[in-house]
C-alpha atoms as a PDB file:
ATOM      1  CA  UNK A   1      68.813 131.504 108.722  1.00  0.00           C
ATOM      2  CA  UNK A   2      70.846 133.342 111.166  1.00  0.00           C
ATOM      3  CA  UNK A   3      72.001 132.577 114.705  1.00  0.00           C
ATOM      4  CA  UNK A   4      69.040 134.621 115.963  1.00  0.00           C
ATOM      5  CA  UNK A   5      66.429 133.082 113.691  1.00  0.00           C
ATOM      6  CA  UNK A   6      66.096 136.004 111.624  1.00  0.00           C
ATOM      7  CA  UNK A   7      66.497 135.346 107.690  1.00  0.00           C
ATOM      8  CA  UNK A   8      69.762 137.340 106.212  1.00  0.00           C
ATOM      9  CA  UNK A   9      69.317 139.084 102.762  1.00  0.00           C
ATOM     10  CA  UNK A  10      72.052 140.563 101.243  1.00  0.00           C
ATOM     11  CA  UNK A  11      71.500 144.328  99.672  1.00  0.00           C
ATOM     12  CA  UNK A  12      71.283 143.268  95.943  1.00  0.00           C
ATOM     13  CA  UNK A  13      71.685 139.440  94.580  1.00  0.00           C
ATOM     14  CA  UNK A  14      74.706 140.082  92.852  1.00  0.00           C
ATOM     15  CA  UNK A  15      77.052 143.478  92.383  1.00  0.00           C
ATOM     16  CA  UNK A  16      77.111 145.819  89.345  1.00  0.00           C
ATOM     17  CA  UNK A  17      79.762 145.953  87.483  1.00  0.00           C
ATOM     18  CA  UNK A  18      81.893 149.239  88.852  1.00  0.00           C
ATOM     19  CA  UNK A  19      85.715 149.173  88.518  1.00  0.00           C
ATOM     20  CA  UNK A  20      85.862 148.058  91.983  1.00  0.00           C
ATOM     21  CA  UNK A  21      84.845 144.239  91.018  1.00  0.00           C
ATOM     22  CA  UNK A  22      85.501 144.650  87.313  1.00  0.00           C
ATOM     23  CA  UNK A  23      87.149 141.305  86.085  1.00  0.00           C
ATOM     24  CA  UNK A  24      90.852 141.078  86.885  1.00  0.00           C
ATOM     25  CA  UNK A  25      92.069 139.112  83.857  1.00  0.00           C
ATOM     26  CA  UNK A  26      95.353 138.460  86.531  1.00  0.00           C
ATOM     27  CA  UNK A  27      93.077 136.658  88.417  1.00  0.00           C
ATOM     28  CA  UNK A  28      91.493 134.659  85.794  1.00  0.00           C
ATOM     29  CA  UNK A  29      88.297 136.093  86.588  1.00  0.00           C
ATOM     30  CA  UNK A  30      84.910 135.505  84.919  1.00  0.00           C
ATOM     31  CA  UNK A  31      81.734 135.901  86.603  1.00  0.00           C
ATOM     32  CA  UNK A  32      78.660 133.594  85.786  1.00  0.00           C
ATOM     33  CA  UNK A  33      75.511 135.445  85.331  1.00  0.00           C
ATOM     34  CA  UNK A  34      73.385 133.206  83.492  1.00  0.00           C
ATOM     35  CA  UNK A  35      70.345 132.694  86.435  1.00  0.00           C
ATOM     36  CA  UNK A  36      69.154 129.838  84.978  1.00  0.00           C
ATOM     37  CA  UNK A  37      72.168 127.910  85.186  1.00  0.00           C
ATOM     38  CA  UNK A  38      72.973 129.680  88.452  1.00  0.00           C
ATOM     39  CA  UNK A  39      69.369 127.935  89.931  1.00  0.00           C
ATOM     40  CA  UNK A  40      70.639 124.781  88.498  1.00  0.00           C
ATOM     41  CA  UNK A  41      73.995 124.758  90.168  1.00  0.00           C
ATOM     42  CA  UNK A  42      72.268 125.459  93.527  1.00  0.00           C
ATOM     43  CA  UNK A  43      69.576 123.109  92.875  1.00  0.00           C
ATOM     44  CA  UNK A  44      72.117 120.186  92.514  1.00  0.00           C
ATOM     45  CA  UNK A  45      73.882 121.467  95.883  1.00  0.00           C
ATOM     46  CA  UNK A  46      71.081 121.582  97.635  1.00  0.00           C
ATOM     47  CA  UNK A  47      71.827 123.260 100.667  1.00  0.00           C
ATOM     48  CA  UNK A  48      70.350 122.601 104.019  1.00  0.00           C
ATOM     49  CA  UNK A  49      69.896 124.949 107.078  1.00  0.00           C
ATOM     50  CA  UNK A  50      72.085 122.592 109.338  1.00  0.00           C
ATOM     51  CA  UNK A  51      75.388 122.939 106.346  1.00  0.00           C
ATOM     52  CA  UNK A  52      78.275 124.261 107.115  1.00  0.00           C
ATOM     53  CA  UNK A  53      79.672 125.709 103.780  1.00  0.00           C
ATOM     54  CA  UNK A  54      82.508 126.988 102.198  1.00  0.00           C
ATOM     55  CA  UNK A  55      82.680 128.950  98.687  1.00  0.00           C
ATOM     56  CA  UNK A  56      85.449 128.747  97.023  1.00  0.00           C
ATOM     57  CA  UNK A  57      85.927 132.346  95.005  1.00  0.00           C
ATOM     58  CA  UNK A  58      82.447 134.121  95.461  1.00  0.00           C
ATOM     59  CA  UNK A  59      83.388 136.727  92.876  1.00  0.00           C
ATOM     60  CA  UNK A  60      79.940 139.194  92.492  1.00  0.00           C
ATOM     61  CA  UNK A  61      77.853 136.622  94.543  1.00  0.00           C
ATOM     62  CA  UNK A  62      76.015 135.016  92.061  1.00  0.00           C
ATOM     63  CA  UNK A  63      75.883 131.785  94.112  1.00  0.00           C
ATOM     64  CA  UNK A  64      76.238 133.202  97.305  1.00  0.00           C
ATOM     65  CA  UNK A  65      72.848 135.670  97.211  1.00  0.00           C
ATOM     66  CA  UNK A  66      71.322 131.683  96.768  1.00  0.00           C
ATOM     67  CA  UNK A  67      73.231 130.313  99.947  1.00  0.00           C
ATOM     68  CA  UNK A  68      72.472 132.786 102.696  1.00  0.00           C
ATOM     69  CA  UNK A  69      69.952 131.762 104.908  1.00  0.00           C
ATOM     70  CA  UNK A  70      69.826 128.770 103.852  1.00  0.00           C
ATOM     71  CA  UNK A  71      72.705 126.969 105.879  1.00  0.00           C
ATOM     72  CA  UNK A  72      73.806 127.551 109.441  1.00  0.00           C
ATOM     73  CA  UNK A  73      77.380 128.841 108.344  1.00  0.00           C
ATOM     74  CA  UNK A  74      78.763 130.275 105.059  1.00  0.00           C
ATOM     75  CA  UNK A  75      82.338 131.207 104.541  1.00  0.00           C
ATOM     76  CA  UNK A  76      83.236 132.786 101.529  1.00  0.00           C
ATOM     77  CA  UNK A  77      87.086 132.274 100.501  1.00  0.00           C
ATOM     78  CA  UNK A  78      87.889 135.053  98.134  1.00  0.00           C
ATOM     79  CA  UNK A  79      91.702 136.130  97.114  1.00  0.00           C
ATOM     80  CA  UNK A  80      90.984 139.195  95.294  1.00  0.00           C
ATOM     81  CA  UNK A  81      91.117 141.850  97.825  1.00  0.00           C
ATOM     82  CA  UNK A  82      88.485 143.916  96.726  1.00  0.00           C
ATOM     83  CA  UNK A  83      85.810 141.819  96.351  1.00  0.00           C
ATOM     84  CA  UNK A  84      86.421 140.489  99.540  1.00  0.00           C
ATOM     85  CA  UNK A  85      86.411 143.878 100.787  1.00  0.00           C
ATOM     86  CA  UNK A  86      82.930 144.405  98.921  1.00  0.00           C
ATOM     87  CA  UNK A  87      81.209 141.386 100.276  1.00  0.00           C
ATOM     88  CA  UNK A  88      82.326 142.364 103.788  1.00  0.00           C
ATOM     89  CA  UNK A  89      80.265 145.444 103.358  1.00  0.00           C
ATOM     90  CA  UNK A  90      77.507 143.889 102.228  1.00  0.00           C
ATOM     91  CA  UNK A  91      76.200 143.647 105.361  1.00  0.00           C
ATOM     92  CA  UNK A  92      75.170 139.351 105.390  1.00  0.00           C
ATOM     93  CA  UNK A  93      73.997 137.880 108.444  1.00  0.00           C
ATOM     94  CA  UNK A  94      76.305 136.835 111.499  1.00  0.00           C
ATOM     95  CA  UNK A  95      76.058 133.164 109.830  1.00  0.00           C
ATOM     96  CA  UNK A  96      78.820 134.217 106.755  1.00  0.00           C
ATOM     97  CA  UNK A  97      82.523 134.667 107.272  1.00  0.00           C
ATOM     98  CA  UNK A  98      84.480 136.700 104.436  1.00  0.00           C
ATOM     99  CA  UNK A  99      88.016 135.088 104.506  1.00  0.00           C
ATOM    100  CA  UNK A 100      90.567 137.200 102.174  1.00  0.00           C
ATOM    101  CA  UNK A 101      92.877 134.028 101.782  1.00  0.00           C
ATOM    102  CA  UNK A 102      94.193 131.883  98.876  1.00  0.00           C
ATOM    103  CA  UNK A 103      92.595 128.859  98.658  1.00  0.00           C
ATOM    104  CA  UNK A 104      95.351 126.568  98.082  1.00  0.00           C
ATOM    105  CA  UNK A 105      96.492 127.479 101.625  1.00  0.00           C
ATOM    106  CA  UNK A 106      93.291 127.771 103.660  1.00  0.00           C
ATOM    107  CA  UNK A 107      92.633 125.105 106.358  1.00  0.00           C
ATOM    108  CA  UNK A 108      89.154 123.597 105.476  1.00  0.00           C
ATOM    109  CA  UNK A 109      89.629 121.068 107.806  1.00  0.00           C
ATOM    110  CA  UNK A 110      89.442 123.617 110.832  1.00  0.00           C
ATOM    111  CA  UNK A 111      85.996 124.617 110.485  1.00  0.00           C
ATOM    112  CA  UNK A 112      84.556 121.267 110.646  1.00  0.00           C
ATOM    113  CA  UNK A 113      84.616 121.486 114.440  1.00  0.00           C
ATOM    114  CA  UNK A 114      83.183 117.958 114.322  1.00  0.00           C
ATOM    115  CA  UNK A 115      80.989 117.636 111.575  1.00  0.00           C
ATOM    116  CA  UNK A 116      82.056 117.632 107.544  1.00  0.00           C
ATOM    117  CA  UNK A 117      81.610 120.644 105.818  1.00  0.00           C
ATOM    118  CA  UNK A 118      80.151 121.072 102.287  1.00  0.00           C
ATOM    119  CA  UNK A 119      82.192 122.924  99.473  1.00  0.00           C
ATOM    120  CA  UNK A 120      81.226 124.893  96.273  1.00  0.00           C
ATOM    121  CA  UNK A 121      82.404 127.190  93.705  1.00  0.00           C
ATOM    122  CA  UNK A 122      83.929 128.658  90.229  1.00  0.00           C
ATOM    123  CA  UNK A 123      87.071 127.173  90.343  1.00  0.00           C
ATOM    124  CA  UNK A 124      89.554 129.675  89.046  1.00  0.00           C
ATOM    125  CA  UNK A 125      90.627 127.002  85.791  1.00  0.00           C
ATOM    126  CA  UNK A 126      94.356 127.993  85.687  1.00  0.00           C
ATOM    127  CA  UNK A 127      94.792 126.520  89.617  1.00  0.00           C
ATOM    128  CA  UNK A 128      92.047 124.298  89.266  1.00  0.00           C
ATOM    129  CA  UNK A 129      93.972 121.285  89.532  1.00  0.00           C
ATOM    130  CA  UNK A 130      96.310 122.174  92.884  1.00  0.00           C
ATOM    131  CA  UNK A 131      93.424 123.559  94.535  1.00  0.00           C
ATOM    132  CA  UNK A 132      91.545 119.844  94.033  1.00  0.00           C
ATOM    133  CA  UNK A 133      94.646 117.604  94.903  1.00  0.00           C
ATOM    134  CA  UNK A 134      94.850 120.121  98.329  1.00  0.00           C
ATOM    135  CA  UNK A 135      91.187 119.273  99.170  1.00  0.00           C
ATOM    136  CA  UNK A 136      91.855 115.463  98.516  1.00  0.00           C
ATOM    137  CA  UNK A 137      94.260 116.231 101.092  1.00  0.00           C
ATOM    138  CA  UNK A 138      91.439 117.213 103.883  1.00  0.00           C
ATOM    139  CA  UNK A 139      88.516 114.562 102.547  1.00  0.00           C
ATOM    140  CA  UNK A 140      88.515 113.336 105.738  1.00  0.00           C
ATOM    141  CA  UNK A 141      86.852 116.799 106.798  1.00  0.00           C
ATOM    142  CA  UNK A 142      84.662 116.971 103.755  1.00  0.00           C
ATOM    143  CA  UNK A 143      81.058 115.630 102.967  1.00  0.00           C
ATOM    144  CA  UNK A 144      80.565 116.495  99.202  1.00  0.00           C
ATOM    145  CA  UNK A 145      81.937 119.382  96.763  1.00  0.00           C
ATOM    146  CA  UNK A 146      80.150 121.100  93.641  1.00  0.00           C
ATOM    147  CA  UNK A 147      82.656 122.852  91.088  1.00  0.00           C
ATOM    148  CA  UNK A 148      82.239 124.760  88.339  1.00  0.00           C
ATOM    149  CA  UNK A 149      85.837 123.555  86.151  1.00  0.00           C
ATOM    150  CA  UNK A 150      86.946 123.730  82.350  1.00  0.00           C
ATOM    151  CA  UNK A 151      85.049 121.364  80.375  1.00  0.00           C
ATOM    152  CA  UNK A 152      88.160 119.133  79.613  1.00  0.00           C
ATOM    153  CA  UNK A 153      89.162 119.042  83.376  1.00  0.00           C
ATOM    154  CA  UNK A 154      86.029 117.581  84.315  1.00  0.00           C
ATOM    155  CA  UNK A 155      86.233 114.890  81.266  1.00  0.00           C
ATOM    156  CA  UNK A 156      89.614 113.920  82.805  1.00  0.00           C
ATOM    157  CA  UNK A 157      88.190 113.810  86.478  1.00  0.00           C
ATOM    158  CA  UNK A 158      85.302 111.484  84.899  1.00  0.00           C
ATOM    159  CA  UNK A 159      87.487 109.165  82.716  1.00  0.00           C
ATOM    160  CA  UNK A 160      87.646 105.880  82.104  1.00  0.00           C
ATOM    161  CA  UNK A 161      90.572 103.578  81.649  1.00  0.00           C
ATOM    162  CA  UNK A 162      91.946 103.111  78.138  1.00  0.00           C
ATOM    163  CA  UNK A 163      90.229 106.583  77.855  1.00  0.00           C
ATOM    164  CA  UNK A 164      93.099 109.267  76.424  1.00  0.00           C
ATOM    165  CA  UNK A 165      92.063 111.516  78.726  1.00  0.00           C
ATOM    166  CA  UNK A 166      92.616 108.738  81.619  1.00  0.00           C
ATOM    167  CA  UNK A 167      95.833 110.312  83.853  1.00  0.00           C
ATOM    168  CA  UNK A 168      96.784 111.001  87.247  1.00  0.00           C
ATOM    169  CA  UNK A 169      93.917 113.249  88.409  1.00  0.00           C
ATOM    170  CA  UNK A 170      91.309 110.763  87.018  1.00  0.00           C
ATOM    171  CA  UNK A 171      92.921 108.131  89.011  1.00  0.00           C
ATOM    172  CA  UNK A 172      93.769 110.138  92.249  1.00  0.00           C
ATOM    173  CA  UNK A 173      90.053 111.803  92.163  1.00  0.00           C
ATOM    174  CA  UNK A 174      88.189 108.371  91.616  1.00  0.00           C
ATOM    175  CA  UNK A 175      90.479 106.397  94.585  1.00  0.00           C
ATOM    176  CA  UNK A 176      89.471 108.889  97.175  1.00  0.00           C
ATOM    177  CA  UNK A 177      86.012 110.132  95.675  1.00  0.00           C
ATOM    178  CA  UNK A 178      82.380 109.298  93.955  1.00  0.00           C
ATOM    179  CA  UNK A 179      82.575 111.658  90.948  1.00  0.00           C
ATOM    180  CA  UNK A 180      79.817 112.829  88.097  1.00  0.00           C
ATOM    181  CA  UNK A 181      80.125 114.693  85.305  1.00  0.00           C
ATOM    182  CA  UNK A 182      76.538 116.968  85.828  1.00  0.00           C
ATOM    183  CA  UNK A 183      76.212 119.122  83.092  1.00  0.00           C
ATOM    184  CA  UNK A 184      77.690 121.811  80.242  1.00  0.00           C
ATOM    185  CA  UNK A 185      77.780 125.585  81.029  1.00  0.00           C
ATOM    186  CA  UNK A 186      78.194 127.899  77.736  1.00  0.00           C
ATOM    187  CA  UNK A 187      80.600 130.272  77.751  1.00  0.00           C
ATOM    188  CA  UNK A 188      77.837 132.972  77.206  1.00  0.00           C
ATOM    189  CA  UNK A 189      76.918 132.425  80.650  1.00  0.00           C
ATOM    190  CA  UNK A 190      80.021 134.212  82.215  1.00  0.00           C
ATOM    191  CA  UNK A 191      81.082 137.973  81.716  1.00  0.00           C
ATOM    192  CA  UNK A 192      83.754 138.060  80.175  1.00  0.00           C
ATOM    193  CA  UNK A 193      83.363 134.910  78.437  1.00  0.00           C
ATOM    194  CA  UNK A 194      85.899 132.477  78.885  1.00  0.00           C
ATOM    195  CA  UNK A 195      87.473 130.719  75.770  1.00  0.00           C
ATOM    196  CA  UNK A 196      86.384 127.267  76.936  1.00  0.00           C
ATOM    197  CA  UNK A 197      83.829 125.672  77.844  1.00  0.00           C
ATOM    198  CA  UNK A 198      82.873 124.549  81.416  1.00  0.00           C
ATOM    199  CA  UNK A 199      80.938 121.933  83.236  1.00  0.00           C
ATOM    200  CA  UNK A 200      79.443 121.104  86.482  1.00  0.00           C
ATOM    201  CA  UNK A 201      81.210 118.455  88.608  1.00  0.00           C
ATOM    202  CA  UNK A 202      80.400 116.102  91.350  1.00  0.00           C
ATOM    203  CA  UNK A 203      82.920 115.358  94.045  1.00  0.00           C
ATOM    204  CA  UNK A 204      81.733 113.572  96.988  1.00  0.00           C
ATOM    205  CA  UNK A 205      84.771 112.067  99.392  1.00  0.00           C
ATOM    206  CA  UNK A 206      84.303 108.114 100.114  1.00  0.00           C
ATOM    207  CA  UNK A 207      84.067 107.595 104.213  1.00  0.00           C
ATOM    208  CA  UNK A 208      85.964 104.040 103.513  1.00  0.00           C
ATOM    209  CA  UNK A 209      88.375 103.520 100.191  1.00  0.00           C
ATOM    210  CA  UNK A 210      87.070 100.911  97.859  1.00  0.00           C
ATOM    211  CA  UNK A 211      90.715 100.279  97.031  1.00  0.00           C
ATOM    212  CA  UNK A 212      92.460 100.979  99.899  1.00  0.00           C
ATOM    213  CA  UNK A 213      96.672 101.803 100.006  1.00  0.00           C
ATOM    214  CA  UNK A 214      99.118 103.819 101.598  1.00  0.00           C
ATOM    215  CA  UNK A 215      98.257 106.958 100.199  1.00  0.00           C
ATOM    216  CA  UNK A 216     102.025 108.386  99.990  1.00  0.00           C
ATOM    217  CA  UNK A 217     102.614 105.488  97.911  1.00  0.00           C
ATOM    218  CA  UNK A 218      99.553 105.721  96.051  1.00  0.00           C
ATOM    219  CA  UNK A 219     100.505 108.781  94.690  1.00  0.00           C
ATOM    220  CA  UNK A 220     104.242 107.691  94.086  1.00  0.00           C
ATOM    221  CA  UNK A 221     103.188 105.269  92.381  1.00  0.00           C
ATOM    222  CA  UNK A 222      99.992 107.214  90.139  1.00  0.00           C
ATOM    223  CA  UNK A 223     102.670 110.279  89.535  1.00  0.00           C
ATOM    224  CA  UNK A 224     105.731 108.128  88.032  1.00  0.00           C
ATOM    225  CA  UNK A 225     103.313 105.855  85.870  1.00  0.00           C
ATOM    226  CA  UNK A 226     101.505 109.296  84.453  1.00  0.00           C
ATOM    227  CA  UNK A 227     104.786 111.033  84.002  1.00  0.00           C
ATOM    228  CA  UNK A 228     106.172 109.018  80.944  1.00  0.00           C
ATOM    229  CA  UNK A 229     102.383 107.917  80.068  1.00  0.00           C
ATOM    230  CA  UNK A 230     103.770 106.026  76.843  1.00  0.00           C
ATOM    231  CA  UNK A 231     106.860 103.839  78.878  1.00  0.00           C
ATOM    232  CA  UNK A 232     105.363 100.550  79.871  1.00  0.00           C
ATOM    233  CA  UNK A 233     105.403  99.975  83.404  1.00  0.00           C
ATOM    234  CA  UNK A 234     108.495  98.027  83.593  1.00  0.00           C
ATOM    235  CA  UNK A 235     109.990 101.429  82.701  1.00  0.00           C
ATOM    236  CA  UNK A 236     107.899 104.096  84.590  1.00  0.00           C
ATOM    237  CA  UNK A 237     107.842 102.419  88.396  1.00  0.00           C
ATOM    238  CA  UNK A 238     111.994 100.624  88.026  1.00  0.00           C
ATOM    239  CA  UNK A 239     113.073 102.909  90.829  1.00  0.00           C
ATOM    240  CA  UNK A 240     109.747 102.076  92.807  1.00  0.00           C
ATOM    241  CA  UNK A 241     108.709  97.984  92.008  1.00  0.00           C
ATOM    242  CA  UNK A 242     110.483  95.507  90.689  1.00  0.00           C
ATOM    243  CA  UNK A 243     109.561  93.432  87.528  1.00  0.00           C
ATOM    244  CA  UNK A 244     108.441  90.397  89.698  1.00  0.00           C
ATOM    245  CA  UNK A 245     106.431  92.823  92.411  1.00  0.00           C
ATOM    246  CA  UNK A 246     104.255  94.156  89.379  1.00  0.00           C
ATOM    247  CA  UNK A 247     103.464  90.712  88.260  1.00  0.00           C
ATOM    248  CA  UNK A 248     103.067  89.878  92.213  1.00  0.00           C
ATOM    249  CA  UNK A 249     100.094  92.385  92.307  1.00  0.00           C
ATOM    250  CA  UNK A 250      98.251  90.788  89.270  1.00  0.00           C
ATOM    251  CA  UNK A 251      99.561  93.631  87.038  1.00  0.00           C
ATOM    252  CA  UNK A 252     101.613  92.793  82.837  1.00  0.00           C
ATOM    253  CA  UNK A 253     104.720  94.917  83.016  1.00  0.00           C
ATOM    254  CA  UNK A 254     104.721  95.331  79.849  1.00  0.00           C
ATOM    255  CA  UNK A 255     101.208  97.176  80.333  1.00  0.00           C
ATOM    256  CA  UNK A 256     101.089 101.160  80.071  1.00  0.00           C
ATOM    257  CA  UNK A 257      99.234 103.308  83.090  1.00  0.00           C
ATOM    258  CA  UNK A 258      96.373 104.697  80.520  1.00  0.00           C
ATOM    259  CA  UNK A 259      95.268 100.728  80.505  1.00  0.00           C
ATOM    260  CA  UNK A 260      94.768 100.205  84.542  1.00  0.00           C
ATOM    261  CA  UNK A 261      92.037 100.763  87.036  1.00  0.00           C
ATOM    262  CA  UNK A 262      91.950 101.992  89.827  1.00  0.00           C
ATOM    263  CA  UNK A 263      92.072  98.906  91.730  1.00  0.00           C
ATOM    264  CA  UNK A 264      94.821  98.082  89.491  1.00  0.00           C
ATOM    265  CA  UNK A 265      96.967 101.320  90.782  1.00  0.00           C
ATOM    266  CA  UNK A 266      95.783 100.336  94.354  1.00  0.00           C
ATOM    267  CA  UNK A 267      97.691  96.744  94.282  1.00  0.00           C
ATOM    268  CA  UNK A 268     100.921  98.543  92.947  1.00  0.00           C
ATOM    269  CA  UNK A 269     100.964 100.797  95.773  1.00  0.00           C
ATOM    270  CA  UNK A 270      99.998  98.158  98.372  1.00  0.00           C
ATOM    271  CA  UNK A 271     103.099  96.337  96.593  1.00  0.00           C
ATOM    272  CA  UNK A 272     106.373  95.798  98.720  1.00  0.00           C
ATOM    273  CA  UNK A 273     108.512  97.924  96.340  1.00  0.00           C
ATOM    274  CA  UNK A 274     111.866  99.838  96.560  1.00  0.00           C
ATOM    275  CA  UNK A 275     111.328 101.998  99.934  1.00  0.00           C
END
C-alpha cells in the first residue's frame, strides 16, 4: 500500500530479458523464474503492510512484483547499475527506495528508525558468506531474514556438532540467530542455471543470546578453533587460553572445535584468557 492509500503495481511482474538486464556472469547473476517456488519463498516471508523491508539484489523483480503493496516500505539494494537503473524507471509507488549500493557496505541499521526491519533475497553465492557475517553485525536492527543461498551453505548454517560440515559460520549463525533449513530450489528454476543447487534459509536474530559472551572474543575464539579444524584445542586457542582456562570452562583440551556446541564456544570466550 502506498503512503496515500493507493495500491502500487509495477508495469510488468518481472523484466524481459533485453541486453540491458541480461545476466552479468561478473556479477554472479542468475535470475529465479520458477513462480511456483517464487509464491513459496514469499509465502514463508510473509510480508505485512506495517514491514519495513529490504531486498537484498532484486535482479528482474521476481520477488519484488510480490512485495509492493504489501509492506509500508521496500528498499531494493541492487549493485548492478543497470538494473538498478531499470527498476528506478519502473515507476513503483513512493513506498520503494532503489539504492545502487553494495551490500556488504550498506547501513541496514539506519532505516530502522526505531523499529526492526525485515530482510530478503538471492544472495549472490560467491559473497554469500561476508554479506551474512556483516548483517550479524546489525542483528540488533533486524527482526528476521529469508535467503535464497547455495545448497551446501545453508547445510553448514544448519549443522550440527560432530557434523563435517560443523565450522565457524554454523557456530557464529546459531549464537546470534534461530536458523531453518526451509526447502530445495532446482537449478532449473533460475536462468542461467547455476551449477549448484540452492535452498531456502531461515535467519531470525535472537532479542537475548542463549549463550551469551563478549562477542569480539566470541569470534576470536570461533575463528582460531575453525582455522586449524584438525589441531586439538590445546593447539588452536595457545595464544588465546591457557590449558587450565579450557578445562576451567568445562571444556577437554585435547577436544577438536568440530566436537563443541555452541554453549561450549560461549564458555571459552567468557574464559579469562590471554588479552
Amino acid at each position: 500500500m502506498r503512503r496515500d492509500g493507493k495500491r502500487a503495481t509495477p508495469n510488468a511482474p518481472e523484466a524481459p530479458v533485453t541486453s540491458f538486464n541480461a545476466p552479468k556472469k561478473s556479477l554472479g547473476q542468475n535470475f529465479l523464474h520458477d513462480q511456483n517456488v517464487i509464491r513459496r519463498i514469499v509465502d514463508s516471508f510473509n510480508p505485512q503492510p506495517d514491514d519495513i523491508v529490504v531486498e537484498i539484489g532484486p535482479g528482474r523483480g521476481a520477488l519484488t512484483a510480490h512485495l509492493i503493496g504489501k509492506v509500508a516500505e521496500l528498499h531494493l539494494l541492487e549493485l548492478d547499475r543497470d538494473l538498478a537503473e531499470w527498476h528506478s524507471q519502473r515507476g513503483y509507488g513512493a513506498e520503494v527506495s532503489v539504492h545502487n549500493v553494495d551490500a556488504l557496505s550498506f547501513d541496514y541499521a539506519a532505516l530502522a528508525d526505531g523499529r526492526k526491519i525485515r530482510i530478503i533475497g538471492n544472495l549472490p553465492y560467491k559473497i554469500s558468506t561476508p554479506i551474512l557475517f556483516r548483517l550479524l553485525d546489525q542483528s540488533h536492527a533486524i527482526d528476521d531474514m529469508l535467503f535464497m543461498l547455495q545448497k551446501e551453505v545453508v547445510e553448514r548454517i544448519c549443522a550440527a556438532p560432530g557434523n563435517k560440515t560443523w565450522g565457524r559460520l554454523s557456530v557464529m549463525m546459531q549464537w546470534q540467530c534461530a536458523v531453518a533449513n526451509l526447502f530445495k530450489v532446482k537449478p532449473t528454476c533460475f536462468v542461467p542455471p547455476p551449477k549448484v543447487d540452492s535452498a531456502i534459509l531461515s535467519v531470525r536474530p535472537y532479542q537475548a543470546l542463549p549463550h551469551p559472551a563478549p562477542p569480539q572474543r566470541m569470534a576470536e575464539i570461533v575463528k582460531a578453533a575453525f582455522t586449524h579444524r584438525r589441531k586439538t584445542l590445546r593447539n588452536s586457542l595457545k595464544e588465546l587460553l591457557t590449558e587450565s582456562q579450557i578445562r576451567g570452562a568445562g571444556i577437554d583440551p585435547a577436544a577438536r572445535p568440530e566436537r563443541l556446541s555452541v554453549a561450549d564456544f560461549a564458555a571459552l570466550a567468557s574464559a579469562q584468557g590471554r588479552f
